[in-house]
Protein backbone atom coordinates (compact mmCIF):
# COMPACT_ATOMS: atom_id res chain seq x y z
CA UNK A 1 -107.73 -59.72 -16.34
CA UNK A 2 -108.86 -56.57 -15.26
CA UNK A 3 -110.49 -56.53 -11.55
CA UNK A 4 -113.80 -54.97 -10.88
CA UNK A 5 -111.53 -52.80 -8.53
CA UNK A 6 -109.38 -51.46 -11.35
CA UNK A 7 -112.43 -50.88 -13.68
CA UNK A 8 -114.38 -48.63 -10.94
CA UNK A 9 -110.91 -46.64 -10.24
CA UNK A 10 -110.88 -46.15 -14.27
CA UNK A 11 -114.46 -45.56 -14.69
CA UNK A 12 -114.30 -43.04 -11.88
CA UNK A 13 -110.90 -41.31 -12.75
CA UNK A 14 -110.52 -38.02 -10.52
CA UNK A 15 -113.50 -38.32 -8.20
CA UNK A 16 -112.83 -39.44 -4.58
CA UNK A 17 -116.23 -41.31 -3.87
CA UNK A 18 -116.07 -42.74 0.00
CA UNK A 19 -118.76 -44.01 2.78
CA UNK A 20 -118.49 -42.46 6.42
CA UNK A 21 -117.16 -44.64 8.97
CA UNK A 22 -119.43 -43.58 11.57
CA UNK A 23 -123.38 -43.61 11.69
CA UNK A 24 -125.74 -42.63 9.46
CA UNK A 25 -123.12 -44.30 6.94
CA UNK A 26 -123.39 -41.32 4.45
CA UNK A 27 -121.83 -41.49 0.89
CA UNK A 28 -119.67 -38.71 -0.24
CA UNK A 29 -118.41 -38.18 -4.00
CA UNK A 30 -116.53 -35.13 -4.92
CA UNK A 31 -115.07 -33.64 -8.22
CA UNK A 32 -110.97 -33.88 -7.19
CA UNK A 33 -109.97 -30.73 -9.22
CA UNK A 34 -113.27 -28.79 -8.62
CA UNK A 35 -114.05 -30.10 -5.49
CA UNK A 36 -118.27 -30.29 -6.76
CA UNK A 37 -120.03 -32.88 -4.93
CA UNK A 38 -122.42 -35.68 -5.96
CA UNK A 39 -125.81 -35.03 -3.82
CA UNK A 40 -125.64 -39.29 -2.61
CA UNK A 41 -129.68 -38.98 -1.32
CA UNK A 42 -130.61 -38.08 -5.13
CA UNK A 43 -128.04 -40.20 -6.33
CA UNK A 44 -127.11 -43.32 -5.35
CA UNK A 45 -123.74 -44.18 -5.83
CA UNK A 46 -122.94 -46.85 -8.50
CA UNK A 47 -126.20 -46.28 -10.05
CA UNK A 48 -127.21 -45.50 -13.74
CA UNK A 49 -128.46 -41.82 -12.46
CA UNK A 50 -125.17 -41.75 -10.40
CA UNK A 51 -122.74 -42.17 -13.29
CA UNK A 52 -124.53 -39.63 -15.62
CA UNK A 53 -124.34 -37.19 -12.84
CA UNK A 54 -120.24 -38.08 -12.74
CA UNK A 55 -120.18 -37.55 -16.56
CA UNK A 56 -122.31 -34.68 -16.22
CA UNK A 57 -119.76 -32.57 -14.01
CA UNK A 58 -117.01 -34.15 -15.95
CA UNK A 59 -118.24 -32.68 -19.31
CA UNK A 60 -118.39 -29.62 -17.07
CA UNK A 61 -114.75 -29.10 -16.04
CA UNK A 62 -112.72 -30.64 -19.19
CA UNK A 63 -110.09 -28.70 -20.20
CA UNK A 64 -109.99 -29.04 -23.98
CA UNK A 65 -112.86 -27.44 -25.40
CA UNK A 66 -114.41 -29.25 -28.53
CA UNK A 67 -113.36 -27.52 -32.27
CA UNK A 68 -115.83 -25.43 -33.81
CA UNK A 69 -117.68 -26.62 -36.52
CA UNK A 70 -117.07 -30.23 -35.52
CA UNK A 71 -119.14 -33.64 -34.68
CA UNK A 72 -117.44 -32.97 -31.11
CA UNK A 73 -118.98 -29.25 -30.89
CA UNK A 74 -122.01 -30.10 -32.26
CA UNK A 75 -122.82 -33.27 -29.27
CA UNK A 76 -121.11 -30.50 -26.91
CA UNK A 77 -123.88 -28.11 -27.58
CA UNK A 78 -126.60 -30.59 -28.05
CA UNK A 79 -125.99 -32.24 -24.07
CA UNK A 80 -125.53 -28.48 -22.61
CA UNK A 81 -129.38 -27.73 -24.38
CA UNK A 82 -132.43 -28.02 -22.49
CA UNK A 83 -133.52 -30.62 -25.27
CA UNK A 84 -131.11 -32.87 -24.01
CA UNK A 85 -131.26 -32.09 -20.27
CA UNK A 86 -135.01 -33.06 -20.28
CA UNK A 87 -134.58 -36.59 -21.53
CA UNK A 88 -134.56 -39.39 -19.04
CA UNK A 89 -131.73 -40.68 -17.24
CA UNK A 90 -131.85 -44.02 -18.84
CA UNK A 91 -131.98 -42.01 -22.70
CA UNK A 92 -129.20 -39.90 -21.49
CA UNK A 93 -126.99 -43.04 -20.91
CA UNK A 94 -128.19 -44.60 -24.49
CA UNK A 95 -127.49 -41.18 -25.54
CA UNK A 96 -124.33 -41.26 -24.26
CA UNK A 97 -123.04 -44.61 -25.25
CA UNK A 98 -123.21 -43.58 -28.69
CA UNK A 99 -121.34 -40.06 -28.29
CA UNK A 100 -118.79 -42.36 -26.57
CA UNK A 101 -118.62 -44.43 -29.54
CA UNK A 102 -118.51 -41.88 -32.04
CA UNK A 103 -115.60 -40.14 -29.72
CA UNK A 104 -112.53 -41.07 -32.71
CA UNK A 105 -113.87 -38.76 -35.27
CA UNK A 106 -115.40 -36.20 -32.60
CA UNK A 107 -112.61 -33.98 -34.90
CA UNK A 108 -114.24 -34.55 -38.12
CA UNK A 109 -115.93 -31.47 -39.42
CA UNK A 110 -119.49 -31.36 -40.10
CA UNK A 111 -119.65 -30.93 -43.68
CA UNK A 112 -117.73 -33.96 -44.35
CA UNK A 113 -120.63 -36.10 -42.98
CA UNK A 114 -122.75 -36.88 -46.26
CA UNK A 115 -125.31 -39.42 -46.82
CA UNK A 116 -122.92 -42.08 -48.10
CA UNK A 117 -120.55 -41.15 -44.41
CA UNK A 118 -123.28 -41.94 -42.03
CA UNK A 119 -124.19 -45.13 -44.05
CA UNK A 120 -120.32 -46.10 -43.76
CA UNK A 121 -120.45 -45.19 -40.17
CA UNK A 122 -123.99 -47.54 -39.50
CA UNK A 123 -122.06 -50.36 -41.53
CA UNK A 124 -118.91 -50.07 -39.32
CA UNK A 125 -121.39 -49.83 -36.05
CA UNK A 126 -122.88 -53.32 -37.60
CA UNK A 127 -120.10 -55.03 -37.99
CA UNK A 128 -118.70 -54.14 -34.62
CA UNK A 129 -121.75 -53.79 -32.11
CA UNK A 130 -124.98 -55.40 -33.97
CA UNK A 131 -127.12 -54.24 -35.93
CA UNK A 132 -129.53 -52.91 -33.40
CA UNK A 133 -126.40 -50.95 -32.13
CA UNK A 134 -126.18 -49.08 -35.59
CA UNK A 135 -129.56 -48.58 -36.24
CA UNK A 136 -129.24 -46.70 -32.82
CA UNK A 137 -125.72 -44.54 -34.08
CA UNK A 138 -128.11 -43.52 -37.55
CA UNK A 139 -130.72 -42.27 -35.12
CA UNK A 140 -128.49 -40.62 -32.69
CA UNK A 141 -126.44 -39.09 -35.37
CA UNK A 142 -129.90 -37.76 -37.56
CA UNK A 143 -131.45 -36.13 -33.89
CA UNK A 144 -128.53 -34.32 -33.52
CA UNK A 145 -127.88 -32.68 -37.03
CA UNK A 146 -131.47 -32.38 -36.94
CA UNK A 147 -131.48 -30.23 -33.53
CA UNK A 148 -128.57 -28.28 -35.11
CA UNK A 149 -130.59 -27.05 -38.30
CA UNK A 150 -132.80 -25.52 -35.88
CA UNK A 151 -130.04 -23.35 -34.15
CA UNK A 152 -127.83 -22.92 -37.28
CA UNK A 153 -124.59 -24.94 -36.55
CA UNK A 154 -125.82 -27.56 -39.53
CA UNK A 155 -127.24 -27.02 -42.76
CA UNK A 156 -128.85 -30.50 -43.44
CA UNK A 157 -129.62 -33.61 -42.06
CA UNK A 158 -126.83 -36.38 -43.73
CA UNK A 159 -129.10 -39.38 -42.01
CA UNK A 160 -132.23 -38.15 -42.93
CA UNK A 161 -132.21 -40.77 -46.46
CA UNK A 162 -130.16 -43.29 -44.94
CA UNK A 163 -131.90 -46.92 -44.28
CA UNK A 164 -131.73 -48.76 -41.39
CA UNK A 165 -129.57 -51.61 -40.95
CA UNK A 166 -131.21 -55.16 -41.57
CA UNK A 167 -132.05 -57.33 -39.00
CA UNK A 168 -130.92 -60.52 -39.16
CA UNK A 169 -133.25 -63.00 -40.27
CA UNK A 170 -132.40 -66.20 -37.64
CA UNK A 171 -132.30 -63.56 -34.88
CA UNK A 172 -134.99 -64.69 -32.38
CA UNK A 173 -137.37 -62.03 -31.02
CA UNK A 174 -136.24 -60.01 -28.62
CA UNK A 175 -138.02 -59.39 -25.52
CA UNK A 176 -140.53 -61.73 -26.48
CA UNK A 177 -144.13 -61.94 -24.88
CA UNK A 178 -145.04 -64.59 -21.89
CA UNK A 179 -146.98 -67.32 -21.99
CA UNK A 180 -149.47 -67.90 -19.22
CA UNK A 181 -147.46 -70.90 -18.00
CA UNK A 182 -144.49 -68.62 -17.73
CA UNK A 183 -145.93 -66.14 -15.83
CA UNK A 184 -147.63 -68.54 -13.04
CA UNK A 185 -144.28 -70.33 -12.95
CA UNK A 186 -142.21 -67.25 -12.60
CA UNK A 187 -144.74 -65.64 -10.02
CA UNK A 188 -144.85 -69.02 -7.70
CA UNK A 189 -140.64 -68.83 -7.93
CA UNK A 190 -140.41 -65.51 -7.15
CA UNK A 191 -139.86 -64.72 -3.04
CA UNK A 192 -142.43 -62.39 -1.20
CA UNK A 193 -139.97 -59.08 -1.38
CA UNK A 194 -139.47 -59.19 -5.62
CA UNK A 195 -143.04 -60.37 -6.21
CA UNK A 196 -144.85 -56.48 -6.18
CA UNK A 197 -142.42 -54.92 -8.76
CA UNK A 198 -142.93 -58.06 -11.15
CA UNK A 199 -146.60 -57.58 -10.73
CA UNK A 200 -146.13 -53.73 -11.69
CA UNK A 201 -144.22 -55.09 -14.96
CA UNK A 202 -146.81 -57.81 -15.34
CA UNK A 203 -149.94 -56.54 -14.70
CA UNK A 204 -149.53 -52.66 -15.60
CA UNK A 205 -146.57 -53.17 -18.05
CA UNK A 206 -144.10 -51.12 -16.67
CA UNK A 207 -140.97 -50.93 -17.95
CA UNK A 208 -138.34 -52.79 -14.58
CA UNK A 209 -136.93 -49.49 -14.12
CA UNK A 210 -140.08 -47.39 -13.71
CA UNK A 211 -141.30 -50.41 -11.66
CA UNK A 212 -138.50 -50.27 -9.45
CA UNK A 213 -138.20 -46.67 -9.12
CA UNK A 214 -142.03 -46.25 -8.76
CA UNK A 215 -142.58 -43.91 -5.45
CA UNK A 216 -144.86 -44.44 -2.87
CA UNK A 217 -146.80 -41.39 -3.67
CA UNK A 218 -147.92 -42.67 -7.07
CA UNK A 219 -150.03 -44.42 -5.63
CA UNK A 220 -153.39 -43.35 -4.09
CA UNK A 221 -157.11 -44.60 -3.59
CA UNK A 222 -158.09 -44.40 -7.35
CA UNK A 223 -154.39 -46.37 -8.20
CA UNK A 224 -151.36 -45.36 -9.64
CA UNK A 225 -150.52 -42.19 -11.26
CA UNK A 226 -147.23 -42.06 -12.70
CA UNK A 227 -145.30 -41.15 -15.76
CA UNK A 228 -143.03 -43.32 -18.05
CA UNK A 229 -139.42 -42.63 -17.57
CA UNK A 230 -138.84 -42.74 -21.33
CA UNK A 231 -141.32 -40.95 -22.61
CA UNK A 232 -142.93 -38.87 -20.05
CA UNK A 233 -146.19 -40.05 -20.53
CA UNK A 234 -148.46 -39.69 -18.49
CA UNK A 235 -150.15 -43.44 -16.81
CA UNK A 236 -153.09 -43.71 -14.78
CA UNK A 237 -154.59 -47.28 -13.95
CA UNK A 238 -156.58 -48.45 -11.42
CA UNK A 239 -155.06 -50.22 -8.49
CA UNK A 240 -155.22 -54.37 -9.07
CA UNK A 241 -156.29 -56.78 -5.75
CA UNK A 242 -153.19 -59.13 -6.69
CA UNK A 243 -150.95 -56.00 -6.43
CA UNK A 244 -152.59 -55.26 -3.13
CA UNK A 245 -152.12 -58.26 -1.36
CA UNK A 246 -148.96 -58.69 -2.73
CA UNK A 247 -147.71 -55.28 -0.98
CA UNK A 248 -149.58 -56.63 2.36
CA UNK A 249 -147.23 -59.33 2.44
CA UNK A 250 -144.06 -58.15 2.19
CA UNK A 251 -142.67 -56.42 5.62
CA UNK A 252 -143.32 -52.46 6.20
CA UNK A 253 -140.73 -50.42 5.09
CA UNK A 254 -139.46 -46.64 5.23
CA UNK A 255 -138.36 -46.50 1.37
CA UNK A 256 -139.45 -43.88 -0.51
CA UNK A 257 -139.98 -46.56 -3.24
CA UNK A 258 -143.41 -48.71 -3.21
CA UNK A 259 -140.87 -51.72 -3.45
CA UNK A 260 -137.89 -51.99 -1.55
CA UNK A 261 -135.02 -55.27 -1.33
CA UNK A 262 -134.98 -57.75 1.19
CA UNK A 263 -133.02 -54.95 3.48
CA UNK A 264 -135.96 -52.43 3.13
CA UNK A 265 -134.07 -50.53 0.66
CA UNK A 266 -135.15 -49.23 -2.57
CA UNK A 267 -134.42 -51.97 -5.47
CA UNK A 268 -131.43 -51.14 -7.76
CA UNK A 269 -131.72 -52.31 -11.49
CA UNK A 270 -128.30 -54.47 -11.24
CA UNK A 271 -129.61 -55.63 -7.46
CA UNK A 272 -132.88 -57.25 -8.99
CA UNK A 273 -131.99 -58.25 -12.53
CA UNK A 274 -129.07 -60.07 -10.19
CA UNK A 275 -132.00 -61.82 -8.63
CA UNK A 276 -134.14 -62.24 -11.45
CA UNK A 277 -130.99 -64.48 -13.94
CA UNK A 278 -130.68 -66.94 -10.87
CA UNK A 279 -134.43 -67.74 -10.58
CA UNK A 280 -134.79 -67.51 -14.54
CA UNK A 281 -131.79 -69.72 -15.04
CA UNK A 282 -133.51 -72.67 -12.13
CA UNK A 283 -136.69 -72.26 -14.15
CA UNK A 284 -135.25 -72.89 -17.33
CA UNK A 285 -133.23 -75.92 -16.08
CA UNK A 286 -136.53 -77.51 -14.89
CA UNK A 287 -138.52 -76.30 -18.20
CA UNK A 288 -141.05 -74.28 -16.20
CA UNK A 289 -140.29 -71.28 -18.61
CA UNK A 290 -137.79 -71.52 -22.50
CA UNK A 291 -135.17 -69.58 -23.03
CA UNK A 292 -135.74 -65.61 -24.39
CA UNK A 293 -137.81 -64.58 -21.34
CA UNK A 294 -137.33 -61.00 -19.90
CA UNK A 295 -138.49 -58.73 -17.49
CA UNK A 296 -138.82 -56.27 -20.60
CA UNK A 297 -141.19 -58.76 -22.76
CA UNK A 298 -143.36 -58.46 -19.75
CA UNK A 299 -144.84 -55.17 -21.86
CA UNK A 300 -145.57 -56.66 -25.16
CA UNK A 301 -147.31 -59.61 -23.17
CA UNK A 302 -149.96 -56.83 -21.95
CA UNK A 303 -149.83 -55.28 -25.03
CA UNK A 304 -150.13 -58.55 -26.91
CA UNK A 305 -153.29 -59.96 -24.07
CA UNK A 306 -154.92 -56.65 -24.67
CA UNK A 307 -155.16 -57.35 -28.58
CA UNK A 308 -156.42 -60.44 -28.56
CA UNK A 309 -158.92 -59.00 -26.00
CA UNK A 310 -159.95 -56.84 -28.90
CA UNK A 311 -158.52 -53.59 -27.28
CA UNK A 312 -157.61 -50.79 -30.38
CA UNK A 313 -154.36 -49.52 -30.87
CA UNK A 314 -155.30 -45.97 -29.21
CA UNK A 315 -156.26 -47.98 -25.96
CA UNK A 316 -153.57 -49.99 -25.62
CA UNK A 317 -151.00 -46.51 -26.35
CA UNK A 318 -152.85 -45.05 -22.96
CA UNK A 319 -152.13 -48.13 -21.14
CA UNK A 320 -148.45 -48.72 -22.12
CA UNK A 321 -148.04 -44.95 -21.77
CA UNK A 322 -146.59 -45.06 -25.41
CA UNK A 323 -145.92 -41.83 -27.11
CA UNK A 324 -147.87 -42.82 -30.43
CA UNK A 325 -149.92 -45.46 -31.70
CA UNK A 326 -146.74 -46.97 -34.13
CA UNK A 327 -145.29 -48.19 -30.86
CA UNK A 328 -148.52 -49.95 -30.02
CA UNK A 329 -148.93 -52.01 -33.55
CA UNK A 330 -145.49 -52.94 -32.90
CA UNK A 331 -146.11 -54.64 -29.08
CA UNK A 332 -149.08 -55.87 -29.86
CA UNK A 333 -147.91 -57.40 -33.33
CA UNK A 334 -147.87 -60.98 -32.46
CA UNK A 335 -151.64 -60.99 -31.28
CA UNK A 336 -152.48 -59.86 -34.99
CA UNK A 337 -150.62 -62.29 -36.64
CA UNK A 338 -151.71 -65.01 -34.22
CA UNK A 339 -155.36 -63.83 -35.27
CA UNK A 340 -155.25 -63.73 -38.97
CA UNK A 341 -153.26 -66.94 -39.25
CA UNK A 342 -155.63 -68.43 -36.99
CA UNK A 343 -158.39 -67.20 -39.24
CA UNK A 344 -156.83 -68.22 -41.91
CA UNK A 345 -155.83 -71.44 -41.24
CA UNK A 346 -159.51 -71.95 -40.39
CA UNK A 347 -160.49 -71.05 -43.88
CA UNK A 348 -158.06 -72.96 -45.40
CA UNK A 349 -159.25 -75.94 -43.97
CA UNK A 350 -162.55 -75.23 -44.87
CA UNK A 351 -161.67 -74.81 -48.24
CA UNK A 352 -159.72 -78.42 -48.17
CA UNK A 353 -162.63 -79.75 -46.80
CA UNK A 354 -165.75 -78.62 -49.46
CA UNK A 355 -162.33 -79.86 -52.04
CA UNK A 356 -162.58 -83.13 -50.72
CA UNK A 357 -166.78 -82.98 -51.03
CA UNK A 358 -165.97 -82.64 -54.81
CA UNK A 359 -163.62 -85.44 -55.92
CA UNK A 360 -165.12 -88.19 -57.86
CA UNK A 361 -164.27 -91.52 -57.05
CA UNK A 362 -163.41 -94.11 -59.55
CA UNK A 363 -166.27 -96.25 -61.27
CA UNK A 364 -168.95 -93.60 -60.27
């Protein structure tokens, strides 16, 4: 079995990445060949920002150079672009997964990919990684022939007609909303230091990265004012009491981050999603919360409250900081159908009832 050891030597193949023996403890990570260095302060070693900044400089200084006119030029020119550069670190890395992926036939010239290749390729992407997984490859694969019509290196988009993969139909929802049992049990489990980030996820839907990485400057009198790291929009909500006193009881600390660990540091995703399985698993065991919770279902529960609130679509897109109102319908979906199968099941019992009015009974 491969160690963690021999996976981070592998994963980090020609970089010498070391901590200082002597105070302040300062990381160092540096390009063997090139000898460019990782900025540590920006980017935290080990981290998801970290590791596209090692695959950035990597890309950077590897000596074969990708064939013209092929898949491997055409992802080549498409990470170099601004287009691509402006996308958040955690897109990059989804991004990224897929290039990796698609890395075998990086050779393959572009006019060999046809409708009926990409539909292969989502098929084989199914039957290895899920069908999520391959709907993910078709979209991946249509941005970037799309972004190469614009600059000439394509002359049509091959995924542009081809369907998305089905999903199966015993799959359970994923990233399912809360119930309000959940979320008090889950709150009263949680320890002082991981309560305010759960209450930015809870209360303001953020997604557990942007909670996490949320700086102390977005916050101010009038509340937060911050950006999704997805999307980049914009998200400005007034500050909540609950948040409030949960930041005055947690110690004082000097991260740059509103939330920080129990060692005053700013939370890593790993670090509290570490923290987050063992209380989940406890409250499971006990039946305080079922299985299928997430920190990520936290945002359809506020989309999904909102709804059955009465809250539009348009409304609940400014508060989730969605980019359109398609993304709404779909976290708030479960309110609607809640609401017109409650409705409905109203009428139809109604309807049983003025039946029953009607029947004749025998000898009248």
């Amino acid at each position: 079995m491969t160690t963690d050891r021999e996976k981070r030597a592998n994963k980090y193949k020609g970089w010498q990445i070391f901590r200082d023996k002597k105070p302040p403890f300062e990381w160092r990570a540096y390009h063997r060949k090139s000898r460019e260095k990782v900025d540590c302060s920006k980017f935290e070693p080990y981290t998801l920002a970290f590791d596209m900044e090692i695959h950035r400089i990597n890309e950077l200084y590897k000596v074969k150079d990708a064939k013209p006119g092929t898949l491997g030029m055409l992802i080549k020119k498409y990470r170099a672009s601004p287009r691509f550069q402006k996308r958040a670190t955690r897109t990059k890395s989804d991004y990224q997964k897929v290039f990796d992926w698609l890395k075998p036939i990086e050779d393959t010239p572009l006019e060999k990919f046809t409708r009926s290749f990409v539909a292969k390729m989502r098929d084989r992407a199914e039957m290895k990684k899920g069908f999520r997984f391959a709907n993910y490859v078709r979209s991946v694969i249509s941005l970037l022939f799309s972004w190469g019509l614009e600059y000439d290196y394509t002359k049509f988009n091959p995924a542009e007609d081809v369907g998305l993969a089905e999903r199966p139909k015993d799959l359970p929802d994923a990233n399912r909303p809360w119930t309000d049992a959940e979320r008090e049990a889950v709150l009263e489990a949680f320890p002082l230091h991981m309560r305010p980030p759960l209450l930015l996820m809870m209360f303001y839907a953020l997604d557990p990265q942007d909670a996490l990485a949320l700086p102390k400057t977005a916050v101010g009198a009038a509340g937060i004012d911050t950006r999704r790291g997805k999307t980049g929009q914009a998200v400005y909500l007034p500050f909540i009491s609950q948040l409030a006193d949960a930041m005055a009881a947690v110690p004082k600390h000097d991260a740059i981050t509103l939330c920080a660990n129990s060692r005053g540091k700013p939370w890593t995703y790993n670090g509290f999603s570490t923290n987050w399985d063992r209380i989940k698993k406890k409250l499971e065991e006990s039946g305080a919360v079922q299985p299928g919770l997430t920190l990520k279902g936290l945002r359809h529960t506020v989309a999904t409250i909102l709804r059955e609130m009465g809250m539009d679509y348009a409304t609940i897109q400014l508060v989730l900081g969605h980019a359109t109102e398609a993304m709404a319908r779909h976290y708030s979906r479960r309110a609607d159908m809640t609401a017109q199968a409650t409705v409905t099941m109203v009428n139809f019992e109604a309807e049983l009832n003025r039946r029953k009015t009607k029947v004749v009974k025998p000898g009248n």
